[in-house]
C-alpha atoms as a PDB file:
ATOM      1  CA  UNK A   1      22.354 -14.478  -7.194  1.00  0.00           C
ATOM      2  CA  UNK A   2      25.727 -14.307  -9.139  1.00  0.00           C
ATOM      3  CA  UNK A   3      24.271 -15.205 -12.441  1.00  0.00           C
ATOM      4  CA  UNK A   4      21.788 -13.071 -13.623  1.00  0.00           C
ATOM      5  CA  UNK A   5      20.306 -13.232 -16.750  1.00  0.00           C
ATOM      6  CA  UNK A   6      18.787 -10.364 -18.365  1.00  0.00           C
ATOM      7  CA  UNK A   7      16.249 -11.855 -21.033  1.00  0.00           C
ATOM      8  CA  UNK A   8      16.236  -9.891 -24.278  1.00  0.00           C
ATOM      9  CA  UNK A   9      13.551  -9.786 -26.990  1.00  0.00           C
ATOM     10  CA  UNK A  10      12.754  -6.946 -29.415  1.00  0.00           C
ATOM     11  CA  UNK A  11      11.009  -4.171 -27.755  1.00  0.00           C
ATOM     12  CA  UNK A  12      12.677  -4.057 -24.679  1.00  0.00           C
ATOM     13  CA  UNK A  13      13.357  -0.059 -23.024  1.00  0.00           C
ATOM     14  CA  UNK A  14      16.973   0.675 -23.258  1.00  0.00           C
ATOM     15  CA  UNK A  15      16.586   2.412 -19.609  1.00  0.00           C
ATOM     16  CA  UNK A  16      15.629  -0.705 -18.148  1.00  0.00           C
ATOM     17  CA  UNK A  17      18.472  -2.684 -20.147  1.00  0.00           C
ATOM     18  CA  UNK A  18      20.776  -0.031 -18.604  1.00  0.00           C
ATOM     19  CA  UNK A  19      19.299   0.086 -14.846  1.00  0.00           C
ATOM     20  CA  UNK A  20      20.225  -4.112 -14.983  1.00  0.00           C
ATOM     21  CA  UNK A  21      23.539  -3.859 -16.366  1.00  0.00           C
ATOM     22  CA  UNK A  22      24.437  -1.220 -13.921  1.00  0.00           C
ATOM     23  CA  UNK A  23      23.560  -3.237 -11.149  1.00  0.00           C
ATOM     24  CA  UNK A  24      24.924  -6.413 -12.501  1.00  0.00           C
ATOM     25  CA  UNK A  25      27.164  -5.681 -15.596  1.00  0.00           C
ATOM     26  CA  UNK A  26      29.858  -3.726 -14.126  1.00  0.00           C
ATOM     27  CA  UNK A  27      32.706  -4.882 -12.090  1.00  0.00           C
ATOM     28  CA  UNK A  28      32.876  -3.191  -8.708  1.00  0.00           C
ATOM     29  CA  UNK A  29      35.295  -5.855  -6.741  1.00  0.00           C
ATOM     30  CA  UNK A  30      37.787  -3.304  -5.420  1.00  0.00           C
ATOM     31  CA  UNK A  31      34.048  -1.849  -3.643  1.00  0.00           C
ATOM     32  CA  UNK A  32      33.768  -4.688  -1.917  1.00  0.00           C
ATOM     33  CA  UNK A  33      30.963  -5.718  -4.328  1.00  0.00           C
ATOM     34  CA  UNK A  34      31.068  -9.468  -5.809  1.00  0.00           C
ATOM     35  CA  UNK A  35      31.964 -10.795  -9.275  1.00  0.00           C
ATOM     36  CA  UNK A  36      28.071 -11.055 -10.892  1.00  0.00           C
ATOM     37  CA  UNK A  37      28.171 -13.102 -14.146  1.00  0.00           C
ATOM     38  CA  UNK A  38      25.466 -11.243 -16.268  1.00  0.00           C
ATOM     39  CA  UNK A  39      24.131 -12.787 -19.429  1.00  0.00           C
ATOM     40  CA  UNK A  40      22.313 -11.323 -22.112  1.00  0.00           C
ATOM     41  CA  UNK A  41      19.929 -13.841 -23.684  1.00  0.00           C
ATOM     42  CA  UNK A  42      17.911 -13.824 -26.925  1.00  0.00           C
ATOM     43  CA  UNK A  43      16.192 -16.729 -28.986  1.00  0.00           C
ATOM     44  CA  UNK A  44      18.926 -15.564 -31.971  1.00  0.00           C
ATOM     45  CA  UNK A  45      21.936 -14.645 -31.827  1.00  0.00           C
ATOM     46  CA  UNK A  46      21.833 -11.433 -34.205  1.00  0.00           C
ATOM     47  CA  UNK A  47      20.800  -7.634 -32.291  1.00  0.00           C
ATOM     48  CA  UNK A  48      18.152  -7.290 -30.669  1.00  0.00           C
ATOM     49  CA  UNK A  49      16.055  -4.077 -31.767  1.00  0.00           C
ATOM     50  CA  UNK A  50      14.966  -1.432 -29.257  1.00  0.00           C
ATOM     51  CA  UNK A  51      13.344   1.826 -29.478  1.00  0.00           C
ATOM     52  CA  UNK A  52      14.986   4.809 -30.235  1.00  0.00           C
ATOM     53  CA  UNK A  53      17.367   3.427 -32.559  1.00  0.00           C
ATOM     54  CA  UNK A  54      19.136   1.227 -29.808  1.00  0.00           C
ATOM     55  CA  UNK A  55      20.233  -2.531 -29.836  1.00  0.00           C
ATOM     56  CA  UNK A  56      21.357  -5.258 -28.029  1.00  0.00           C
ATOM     57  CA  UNK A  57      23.666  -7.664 -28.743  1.00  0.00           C
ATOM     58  CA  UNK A  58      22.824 -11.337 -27.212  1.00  0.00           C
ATOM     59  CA  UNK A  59      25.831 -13.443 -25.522  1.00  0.00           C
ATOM     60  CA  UNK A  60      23.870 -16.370 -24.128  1.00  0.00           C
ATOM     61  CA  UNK A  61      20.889 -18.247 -26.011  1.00  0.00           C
ATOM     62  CA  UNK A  62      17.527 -18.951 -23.573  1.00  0.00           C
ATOM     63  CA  UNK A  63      18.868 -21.753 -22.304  1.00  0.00           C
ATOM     64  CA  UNK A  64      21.136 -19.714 -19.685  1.00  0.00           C
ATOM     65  CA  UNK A  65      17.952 -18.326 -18.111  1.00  0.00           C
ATOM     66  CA  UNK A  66      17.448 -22.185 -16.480  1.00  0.00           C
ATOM     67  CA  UNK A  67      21.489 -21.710 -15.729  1.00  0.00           C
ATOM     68  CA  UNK A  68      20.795 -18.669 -13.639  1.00  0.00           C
ATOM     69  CA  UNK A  69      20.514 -17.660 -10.317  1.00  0.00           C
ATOM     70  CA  UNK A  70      17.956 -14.888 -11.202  1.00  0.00           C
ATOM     71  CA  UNK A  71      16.062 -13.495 -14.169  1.00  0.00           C
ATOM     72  CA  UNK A  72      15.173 -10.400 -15.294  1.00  0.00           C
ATOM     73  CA  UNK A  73      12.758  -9.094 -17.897  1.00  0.00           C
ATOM     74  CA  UNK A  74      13.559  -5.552 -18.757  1.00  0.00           C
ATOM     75  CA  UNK A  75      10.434  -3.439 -19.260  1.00  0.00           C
ATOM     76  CA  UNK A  76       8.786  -2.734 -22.943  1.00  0.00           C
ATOM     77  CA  UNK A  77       7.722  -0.448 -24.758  1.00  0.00           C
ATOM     78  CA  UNK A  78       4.354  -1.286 -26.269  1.00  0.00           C
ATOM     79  CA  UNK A  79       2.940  -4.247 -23.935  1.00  0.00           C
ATOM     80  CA  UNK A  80       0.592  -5.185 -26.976  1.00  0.00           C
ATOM     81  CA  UNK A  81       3.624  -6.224 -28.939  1.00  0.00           C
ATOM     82  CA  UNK A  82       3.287 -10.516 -29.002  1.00  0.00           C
ATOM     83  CA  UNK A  83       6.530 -11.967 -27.110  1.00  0.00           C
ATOM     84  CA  UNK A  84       8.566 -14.763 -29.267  1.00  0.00           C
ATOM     85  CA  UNK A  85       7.056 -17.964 -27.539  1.00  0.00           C
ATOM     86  CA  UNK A  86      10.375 -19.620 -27.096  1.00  0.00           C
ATOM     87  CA  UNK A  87      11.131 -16.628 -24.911  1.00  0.00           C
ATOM     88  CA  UNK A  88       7.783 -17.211 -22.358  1.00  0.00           C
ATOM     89  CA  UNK A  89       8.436 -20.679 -22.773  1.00  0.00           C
ATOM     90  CA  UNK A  90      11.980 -20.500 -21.188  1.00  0.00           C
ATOM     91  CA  UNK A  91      10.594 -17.869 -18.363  1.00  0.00           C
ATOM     92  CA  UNK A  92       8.055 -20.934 -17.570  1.00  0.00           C
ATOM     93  CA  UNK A  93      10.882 -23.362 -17.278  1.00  0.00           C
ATOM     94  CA  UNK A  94      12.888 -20.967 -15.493  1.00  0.00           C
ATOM     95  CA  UNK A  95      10.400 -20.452 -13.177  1.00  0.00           C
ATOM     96  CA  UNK A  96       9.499 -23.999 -12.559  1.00  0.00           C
ATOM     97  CA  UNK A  97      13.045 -25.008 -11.693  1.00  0.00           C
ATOM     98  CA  UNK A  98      12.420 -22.776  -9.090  1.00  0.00           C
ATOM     99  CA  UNK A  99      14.613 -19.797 -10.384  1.00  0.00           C
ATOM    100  CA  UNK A 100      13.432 -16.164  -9.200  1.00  0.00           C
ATOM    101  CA  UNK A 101      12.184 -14.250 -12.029  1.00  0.00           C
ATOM    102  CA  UNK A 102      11.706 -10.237 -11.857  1.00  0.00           C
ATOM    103  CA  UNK A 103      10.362  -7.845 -14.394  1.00  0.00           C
ATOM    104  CA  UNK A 104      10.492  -4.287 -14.839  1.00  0.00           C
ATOM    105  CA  UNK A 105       7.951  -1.848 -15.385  1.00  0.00           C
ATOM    106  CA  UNK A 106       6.077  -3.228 -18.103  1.00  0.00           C
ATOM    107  CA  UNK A 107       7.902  -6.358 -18.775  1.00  0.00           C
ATOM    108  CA  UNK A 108       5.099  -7.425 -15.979  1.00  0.00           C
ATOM    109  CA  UNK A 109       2.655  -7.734 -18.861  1.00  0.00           C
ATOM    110  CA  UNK A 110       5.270 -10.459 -20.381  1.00  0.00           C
ATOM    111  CA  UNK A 111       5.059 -12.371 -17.074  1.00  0.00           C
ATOM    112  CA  UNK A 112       1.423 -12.249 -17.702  1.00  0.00           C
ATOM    113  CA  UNK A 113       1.663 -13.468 -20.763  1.00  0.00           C
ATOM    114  CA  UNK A 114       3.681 -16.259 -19.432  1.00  0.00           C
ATOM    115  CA  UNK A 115       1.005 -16.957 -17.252  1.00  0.00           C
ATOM    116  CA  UNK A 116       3.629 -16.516 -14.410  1.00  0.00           C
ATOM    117  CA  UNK A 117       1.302 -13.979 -12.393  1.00  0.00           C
ATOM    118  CA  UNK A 118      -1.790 -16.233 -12.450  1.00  0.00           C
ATOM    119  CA  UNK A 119      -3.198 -15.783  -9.234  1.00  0.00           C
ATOM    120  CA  UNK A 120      -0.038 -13.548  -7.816  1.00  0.00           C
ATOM    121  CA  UNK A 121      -0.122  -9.882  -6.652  1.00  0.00           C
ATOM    122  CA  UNK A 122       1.858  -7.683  -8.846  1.00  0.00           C
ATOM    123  CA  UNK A 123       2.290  -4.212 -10.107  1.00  0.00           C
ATOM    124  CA  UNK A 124       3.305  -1.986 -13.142  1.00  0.00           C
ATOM    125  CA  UNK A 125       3.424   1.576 -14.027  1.00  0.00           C
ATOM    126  CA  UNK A 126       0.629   3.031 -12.582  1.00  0.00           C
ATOM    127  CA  UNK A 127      -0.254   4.193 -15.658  1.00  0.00           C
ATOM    128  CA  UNK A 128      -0.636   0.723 -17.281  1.00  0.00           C
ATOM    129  CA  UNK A 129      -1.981  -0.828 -14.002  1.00  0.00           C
ATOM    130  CA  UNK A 130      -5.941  -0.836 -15.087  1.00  0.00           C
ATOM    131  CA  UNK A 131      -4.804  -2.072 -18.802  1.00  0.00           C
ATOM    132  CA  UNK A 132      -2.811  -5.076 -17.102  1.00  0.00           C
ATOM    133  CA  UNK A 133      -5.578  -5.750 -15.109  1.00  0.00           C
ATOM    134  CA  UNK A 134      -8.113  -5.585 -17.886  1.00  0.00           C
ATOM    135  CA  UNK A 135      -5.899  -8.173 -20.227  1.00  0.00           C
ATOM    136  CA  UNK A 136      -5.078 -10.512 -17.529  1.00  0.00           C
ATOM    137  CA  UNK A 137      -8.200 -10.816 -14.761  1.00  0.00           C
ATOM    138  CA  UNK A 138      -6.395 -13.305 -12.703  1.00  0.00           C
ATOM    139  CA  UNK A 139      -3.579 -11.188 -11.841  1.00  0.00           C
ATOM    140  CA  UNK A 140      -4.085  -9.354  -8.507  1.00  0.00           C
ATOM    141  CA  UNK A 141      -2.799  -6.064  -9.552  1.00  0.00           C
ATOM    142  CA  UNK A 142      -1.860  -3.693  -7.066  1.00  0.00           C
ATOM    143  CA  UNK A 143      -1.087  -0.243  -8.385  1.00  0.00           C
ATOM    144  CA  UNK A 144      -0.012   1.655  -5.216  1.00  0.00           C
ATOM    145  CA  UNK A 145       2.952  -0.267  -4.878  1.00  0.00           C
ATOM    146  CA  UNK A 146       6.906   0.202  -5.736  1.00  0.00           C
ATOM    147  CA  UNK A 147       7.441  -3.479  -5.952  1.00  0.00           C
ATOM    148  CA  UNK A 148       6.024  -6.959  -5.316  1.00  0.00           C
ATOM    149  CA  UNK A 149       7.203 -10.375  -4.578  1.00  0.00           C
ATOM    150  CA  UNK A 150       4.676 -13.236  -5.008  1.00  0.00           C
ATOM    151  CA  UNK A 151       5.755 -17.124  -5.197  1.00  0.00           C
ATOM    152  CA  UNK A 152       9.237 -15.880  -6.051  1.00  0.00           C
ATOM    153  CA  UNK A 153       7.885 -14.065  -8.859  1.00  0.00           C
ATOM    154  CA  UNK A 154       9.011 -10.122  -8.689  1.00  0.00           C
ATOM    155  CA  UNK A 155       7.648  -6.883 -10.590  1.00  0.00           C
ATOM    156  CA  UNK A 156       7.897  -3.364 -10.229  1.00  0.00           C
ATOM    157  CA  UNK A 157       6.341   0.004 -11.016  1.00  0.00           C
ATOM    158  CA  UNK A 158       8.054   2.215 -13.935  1.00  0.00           C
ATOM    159  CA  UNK A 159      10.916   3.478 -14.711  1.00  0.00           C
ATOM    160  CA  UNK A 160      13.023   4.222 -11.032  1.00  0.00           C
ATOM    161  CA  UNK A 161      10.919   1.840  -9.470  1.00  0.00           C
ATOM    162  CA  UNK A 162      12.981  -0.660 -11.466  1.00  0.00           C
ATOM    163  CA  UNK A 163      16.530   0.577  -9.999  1.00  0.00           C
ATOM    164  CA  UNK A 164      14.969   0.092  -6.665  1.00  0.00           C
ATOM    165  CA  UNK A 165      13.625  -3.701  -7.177  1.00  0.00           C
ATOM    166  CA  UNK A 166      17.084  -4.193  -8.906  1.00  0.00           C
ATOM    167  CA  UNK A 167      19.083  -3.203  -5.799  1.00  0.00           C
ATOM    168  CA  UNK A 168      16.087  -4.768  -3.393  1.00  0.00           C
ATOM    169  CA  UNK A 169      17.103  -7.448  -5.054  1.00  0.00           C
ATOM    170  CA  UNK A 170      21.290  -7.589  -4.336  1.00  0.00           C
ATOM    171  CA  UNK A 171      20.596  -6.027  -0.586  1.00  0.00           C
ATOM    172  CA  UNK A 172      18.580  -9.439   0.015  1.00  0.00           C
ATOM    173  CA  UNK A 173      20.939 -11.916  -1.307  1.00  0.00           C
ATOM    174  CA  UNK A 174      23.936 -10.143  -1.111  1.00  0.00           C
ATOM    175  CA  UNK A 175      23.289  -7.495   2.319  1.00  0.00           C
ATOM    176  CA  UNK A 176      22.628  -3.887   2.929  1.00  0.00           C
ATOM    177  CA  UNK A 177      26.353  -2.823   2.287  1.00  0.00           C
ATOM    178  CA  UNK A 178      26.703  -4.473  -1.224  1.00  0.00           C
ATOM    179  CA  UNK A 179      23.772  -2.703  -2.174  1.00  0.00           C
ATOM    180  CA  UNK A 180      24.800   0.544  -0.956  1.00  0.00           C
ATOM    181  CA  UNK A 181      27.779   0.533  -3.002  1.00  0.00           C
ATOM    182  CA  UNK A 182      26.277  -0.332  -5.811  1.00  0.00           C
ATOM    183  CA  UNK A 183      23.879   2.356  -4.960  1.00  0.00           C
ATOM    184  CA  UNK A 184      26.914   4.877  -4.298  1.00  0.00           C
ATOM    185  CA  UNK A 185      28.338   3.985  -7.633  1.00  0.00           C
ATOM    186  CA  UNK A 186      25.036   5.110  -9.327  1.00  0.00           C
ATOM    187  CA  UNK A 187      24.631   8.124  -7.260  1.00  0.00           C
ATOM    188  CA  UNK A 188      20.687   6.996  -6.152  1.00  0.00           C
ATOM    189  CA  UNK A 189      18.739   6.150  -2.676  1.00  0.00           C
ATOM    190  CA  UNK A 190      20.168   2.859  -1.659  1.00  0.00           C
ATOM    191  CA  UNK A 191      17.140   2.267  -0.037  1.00  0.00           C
ATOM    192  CA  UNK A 192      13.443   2.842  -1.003  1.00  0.00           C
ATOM    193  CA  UNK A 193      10.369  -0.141   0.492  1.00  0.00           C
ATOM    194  CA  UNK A 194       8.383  -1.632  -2.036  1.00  0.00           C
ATOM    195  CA  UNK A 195       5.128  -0.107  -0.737  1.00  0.00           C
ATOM    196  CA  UNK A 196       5.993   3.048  -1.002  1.00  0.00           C
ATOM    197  CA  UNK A 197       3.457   5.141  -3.003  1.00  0.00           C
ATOM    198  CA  UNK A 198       4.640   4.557  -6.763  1.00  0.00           C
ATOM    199  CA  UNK A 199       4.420   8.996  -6.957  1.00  0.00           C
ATOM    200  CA  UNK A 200       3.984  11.947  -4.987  1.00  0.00           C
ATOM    201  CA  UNK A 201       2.150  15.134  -5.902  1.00  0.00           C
ATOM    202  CA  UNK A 202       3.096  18.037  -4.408  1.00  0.00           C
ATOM    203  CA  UNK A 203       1.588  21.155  -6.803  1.00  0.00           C
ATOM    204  CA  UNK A 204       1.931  24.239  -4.800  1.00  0.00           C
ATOM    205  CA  UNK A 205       4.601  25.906  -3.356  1.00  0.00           C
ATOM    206  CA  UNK A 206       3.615  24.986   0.551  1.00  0.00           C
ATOM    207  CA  UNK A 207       3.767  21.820  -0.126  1.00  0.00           C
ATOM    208  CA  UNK A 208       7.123  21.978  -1.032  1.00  0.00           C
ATOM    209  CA  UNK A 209       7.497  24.018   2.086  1.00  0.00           C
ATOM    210  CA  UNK A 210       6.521  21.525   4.209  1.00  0.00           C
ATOM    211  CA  UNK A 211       8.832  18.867   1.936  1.00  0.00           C
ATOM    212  CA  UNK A 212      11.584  20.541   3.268  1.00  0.00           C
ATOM    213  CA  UNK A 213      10.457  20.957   7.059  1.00  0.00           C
ATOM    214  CA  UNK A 214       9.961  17.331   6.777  1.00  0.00           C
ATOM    215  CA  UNK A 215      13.685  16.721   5.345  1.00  0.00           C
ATOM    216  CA  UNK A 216      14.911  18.531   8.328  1.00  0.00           C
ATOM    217  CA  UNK A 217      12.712  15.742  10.638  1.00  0.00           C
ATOM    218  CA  UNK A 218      13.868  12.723   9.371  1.00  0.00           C
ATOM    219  CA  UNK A 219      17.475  13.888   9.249  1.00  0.00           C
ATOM    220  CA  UNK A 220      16.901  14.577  12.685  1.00  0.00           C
ATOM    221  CA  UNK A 221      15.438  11.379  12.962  1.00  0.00           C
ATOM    222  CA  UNK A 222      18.127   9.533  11.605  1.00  0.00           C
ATOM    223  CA  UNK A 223      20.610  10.845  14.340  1.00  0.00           C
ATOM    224  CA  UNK A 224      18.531   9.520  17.221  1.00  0.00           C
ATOM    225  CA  UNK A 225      17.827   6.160  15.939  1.00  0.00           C
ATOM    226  CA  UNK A 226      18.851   5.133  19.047  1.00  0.00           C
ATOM    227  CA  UNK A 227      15.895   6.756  21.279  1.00  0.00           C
ATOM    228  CA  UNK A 228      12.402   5.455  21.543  1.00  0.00           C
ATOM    229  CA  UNK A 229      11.246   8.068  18.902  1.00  0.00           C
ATOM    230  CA  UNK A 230       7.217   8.351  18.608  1.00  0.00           C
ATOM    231  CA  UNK A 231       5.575  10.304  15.911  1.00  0.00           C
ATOM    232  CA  UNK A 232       4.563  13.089  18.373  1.00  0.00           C
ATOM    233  CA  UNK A 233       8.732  13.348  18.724  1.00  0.00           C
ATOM    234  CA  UNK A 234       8.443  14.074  14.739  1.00  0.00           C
ATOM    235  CA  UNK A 235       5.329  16.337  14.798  1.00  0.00           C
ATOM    236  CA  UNK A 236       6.681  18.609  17.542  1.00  0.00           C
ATOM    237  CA  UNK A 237      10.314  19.025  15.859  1.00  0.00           C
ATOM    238  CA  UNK A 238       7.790  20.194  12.833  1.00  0.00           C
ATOM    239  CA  UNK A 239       5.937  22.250  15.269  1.00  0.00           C
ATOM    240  CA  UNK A 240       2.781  20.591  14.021  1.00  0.00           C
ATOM    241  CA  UNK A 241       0.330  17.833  15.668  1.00  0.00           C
ATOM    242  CA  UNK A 242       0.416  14.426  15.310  1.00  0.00           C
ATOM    243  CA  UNK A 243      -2.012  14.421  13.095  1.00  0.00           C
ATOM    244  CA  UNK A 244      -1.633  17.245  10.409  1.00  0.00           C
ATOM    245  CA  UNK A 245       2.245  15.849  10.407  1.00  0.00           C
ATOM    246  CA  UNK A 246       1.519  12.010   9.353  1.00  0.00           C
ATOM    247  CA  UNK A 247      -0.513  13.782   6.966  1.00  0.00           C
ATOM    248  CA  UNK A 248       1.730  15.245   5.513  1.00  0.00           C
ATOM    249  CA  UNK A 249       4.871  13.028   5.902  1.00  0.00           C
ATOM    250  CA  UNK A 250       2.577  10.769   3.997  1.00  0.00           C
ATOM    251  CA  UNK A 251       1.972  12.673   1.132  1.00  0.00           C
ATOM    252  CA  UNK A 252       5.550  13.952   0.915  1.00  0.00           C
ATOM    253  CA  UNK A 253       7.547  10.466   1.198  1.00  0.00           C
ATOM    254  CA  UNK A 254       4.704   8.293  -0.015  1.00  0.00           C
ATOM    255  CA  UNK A 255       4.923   6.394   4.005  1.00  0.00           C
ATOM    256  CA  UNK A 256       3.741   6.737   6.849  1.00  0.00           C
ATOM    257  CA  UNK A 257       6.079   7.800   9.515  1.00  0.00           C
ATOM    258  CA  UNK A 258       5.967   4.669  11.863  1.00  0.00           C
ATOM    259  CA  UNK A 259       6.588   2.686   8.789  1.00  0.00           C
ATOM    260  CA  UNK A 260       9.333   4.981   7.756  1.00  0.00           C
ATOM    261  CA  UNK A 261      10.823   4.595  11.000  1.00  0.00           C
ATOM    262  CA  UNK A 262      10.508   1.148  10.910  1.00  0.00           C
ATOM    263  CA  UNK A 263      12.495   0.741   7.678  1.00  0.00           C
ATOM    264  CA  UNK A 264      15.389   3.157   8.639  1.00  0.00           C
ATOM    265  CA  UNK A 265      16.232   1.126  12.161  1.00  0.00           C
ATOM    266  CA  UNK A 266      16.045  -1.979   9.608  1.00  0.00           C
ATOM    267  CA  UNK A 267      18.492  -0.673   7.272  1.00  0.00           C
ATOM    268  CA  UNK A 268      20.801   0.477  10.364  1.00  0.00           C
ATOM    269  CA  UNK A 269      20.689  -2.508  11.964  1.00  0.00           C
ATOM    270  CA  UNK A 270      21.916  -4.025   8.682  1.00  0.00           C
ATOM    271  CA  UNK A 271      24.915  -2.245   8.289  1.00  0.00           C
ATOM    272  CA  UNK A 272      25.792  -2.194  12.485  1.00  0.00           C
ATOM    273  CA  UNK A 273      25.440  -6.422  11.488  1.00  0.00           C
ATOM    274  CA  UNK A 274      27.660  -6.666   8.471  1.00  0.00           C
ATOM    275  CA  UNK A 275      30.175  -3.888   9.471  1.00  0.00           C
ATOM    276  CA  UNK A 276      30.704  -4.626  13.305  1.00  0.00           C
ATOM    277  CA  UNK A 277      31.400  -7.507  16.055  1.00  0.00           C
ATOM    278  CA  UNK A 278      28.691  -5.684  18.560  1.00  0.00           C
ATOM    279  CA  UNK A 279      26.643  -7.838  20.926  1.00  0.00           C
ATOM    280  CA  UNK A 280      22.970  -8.571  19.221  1.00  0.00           C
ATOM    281  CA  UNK A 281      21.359  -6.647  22.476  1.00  0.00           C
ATOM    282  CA  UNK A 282      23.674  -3.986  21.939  1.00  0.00           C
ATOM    283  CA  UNK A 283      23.014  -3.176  17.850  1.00  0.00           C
ATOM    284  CA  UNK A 284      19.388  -3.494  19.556  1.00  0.00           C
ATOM    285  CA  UNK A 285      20.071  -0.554  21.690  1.00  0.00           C
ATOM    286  CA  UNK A 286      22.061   1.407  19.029  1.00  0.00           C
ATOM    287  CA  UNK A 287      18.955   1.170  16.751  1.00  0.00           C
ATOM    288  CA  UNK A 288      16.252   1.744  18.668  1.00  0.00           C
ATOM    289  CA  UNK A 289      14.362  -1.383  19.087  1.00  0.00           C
ATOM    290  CA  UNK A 290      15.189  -1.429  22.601  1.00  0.00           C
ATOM    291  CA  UNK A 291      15.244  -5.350  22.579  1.00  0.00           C
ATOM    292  CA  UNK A 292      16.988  -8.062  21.141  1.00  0.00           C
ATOM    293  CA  UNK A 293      13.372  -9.701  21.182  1.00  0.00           C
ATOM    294  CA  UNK A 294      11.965  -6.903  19.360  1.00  0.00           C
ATOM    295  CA  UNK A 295      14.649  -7.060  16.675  1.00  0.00           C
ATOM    296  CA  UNK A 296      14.436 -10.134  16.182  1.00  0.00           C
ATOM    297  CA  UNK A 297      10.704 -10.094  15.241  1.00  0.00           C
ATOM    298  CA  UNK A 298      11.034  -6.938  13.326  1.00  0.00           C
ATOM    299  CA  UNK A 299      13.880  -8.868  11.285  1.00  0.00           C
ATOM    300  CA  UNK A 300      11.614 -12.357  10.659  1.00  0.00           C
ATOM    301  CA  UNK A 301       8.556  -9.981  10.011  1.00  0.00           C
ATOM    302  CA  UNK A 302      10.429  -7.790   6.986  1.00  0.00           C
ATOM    303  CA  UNK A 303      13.242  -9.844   6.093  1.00  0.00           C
ATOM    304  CA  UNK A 304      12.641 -13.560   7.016  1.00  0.00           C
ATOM    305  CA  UNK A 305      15.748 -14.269   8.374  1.00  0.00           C
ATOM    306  CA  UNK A 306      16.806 -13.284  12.312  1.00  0.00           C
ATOM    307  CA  UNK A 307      19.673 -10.853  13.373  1.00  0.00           C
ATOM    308  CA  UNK A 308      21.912 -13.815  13.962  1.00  0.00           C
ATOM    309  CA  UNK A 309      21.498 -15.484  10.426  1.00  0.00           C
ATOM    310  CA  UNK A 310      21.549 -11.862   8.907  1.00  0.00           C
ATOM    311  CA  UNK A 311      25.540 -11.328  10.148  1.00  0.00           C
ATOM    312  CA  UNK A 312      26.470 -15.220   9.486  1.00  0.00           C
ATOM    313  CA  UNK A 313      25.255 -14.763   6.165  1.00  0.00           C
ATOM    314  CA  UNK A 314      26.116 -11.142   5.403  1.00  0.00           C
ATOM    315  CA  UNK A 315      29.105 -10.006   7.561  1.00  0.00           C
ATOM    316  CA  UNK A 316      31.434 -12.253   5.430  1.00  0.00           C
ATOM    317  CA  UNK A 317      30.857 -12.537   2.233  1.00  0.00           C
ATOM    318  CA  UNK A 318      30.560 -15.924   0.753  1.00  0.00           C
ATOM    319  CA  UNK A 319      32.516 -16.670  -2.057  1.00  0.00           C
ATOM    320  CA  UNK A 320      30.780 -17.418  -5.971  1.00  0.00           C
ATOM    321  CA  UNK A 321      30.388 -20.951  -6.829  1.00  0.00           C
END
């Protein structure tokens, strides 16, 4: 994914045209982050109108979307608004050459349209989930969920939801550490799992009590990767039981805490991967998985590649074609 095209129409959010060119659009070498190629296509070459008085000006014409390596449908801002056919058209072919295609918030609605999501899970804002659902019937909508992948076909919930698909996205074709910087660079979480709960409400002021008790845990947690941490470990550093705490952790971090567990030994693994020369058994060990056999099924489960594959691919960086 060094070509990235970024498909613009009129309507498009200029916070979702920004999250893309952020990740993409700027030139962060000397960080150790590769040379992306991002291309802004339209069906004409004039600017592209956006709400609030923005625009866009087009450098490539639709035909760089089959060109590509990925593209991305920023979200809009009325998903009633028809689409251009020329522009669904060349998401179709796009698709069909076999191209991943990801939307934003609700540019899922245009993927829809597209007839991309037939049959696929997918999500949107959770406030537009039961309206995408109710114009499209064969779309499997799920609404609890950050982001989605489905037949190489990606959306995501609203607004920060999209900066989190967007860097999902790098981390899994580029590794843990190009994402980070990238992440760095925008000053946001590196690292948030697409089924995490889309929000969290926390309306009184014990709630935000326990948010912080809870901080204190998983920082905790995150020094001790390396021990065979259970969630009574967690509860009893919050001095509460098992129970009452995954309550809570849940409804604080939008998780549960195995889960959350799960995806923080993933993401150190990762970097212990890209960054070192240390024996597979041993990053093992240093995470917490105890095995290399355990890693290694964690890794094929979540990320589809094993440990092994992960560092050949990821601790040197290939170079762009």
């Amino acid at each position: 994914m060094y070509r990235v095209a970024l498909t613009a129409f009129p309507g498009i959010r200029p916070f979702d045209v920004s999250v893309i060119t952020e990740v993409w659009g700027i030139a962060r070498e000397a960080r150790g982050v590769p040379p992306f190629e991002l291309g802004r296509a339209a069906a004409e070459p004039g600017p592209v109108p956006m709400p609030g008085g923005f625009s866009l000006t087009p450098d490539r014409g639709l035909d760089w979307l089959e060109e590509a390596d990925l593209v991305v449908v920023p979200g809009v801002a009325d998903p009633a608004v028809p689409v251009a056919e020329p522009v669904l058209d060349a998401l179709r072919r796009a698709h069909a050459a076999g191209t991943p295609v990801a939307s934003l918030c609700a540019g899922a609605f245009v993927l829809a349209r597209a007839g991309l999501l037939d049959g696929r899970r997918a999500v949107t804002h959770w406030y537009l989930a039961e309206r995408l659902q109710e114009a499209y019937p064969a779309v499997r909508v799920e609404p609890d969920a950050l982001f989605i992948e489905d037949g190489g076909v990606w959306t995501s919930a609203g607004t920060a939801a999209g900066i989190d698909l967007c860097l999902h996205l790098v981390r899994t074709a580029h590794g843990a550490e190009t994402a980070a910087a990238i992440a760095r660079a925008m000053v946001t979480a590196p690292f948030r799992t697409g089924g995490q709960a889309q929000f969290i409400e926390r309306p009184t002021p014990a709630a935000d009590r326990d948010a912080d008790a809870l901080a204190a845990v998983r920082e905790r947690a995150l020094n001790r990767l390396h021990e065979p941490l259970t969630v009574s470990d967690l509860a009893g550093w919050a001095g509460m039981s098992p129970r009452t705490f995954a309550r809570h952790f849940t409804a604080t971090t939008g998780t549960t805490p195995i889960r959350w567990l799960l995806e923080q030994r993933l993401a150190a693994a990762q970097k212990l991967l890209e960054r070192t020369d240390l024996a597979i058994p041993e990053v093992a060990r240093r995470t917490g998985f105890g095995s290399e056999v355990t890693m290694r099924q964690h890794f094929a489960a979540r990320l589809a590649v094993s440990p092994r594959d992960y560092r050949a691919a990821f601790s040197a960086k290939p170079a762009p074609a």
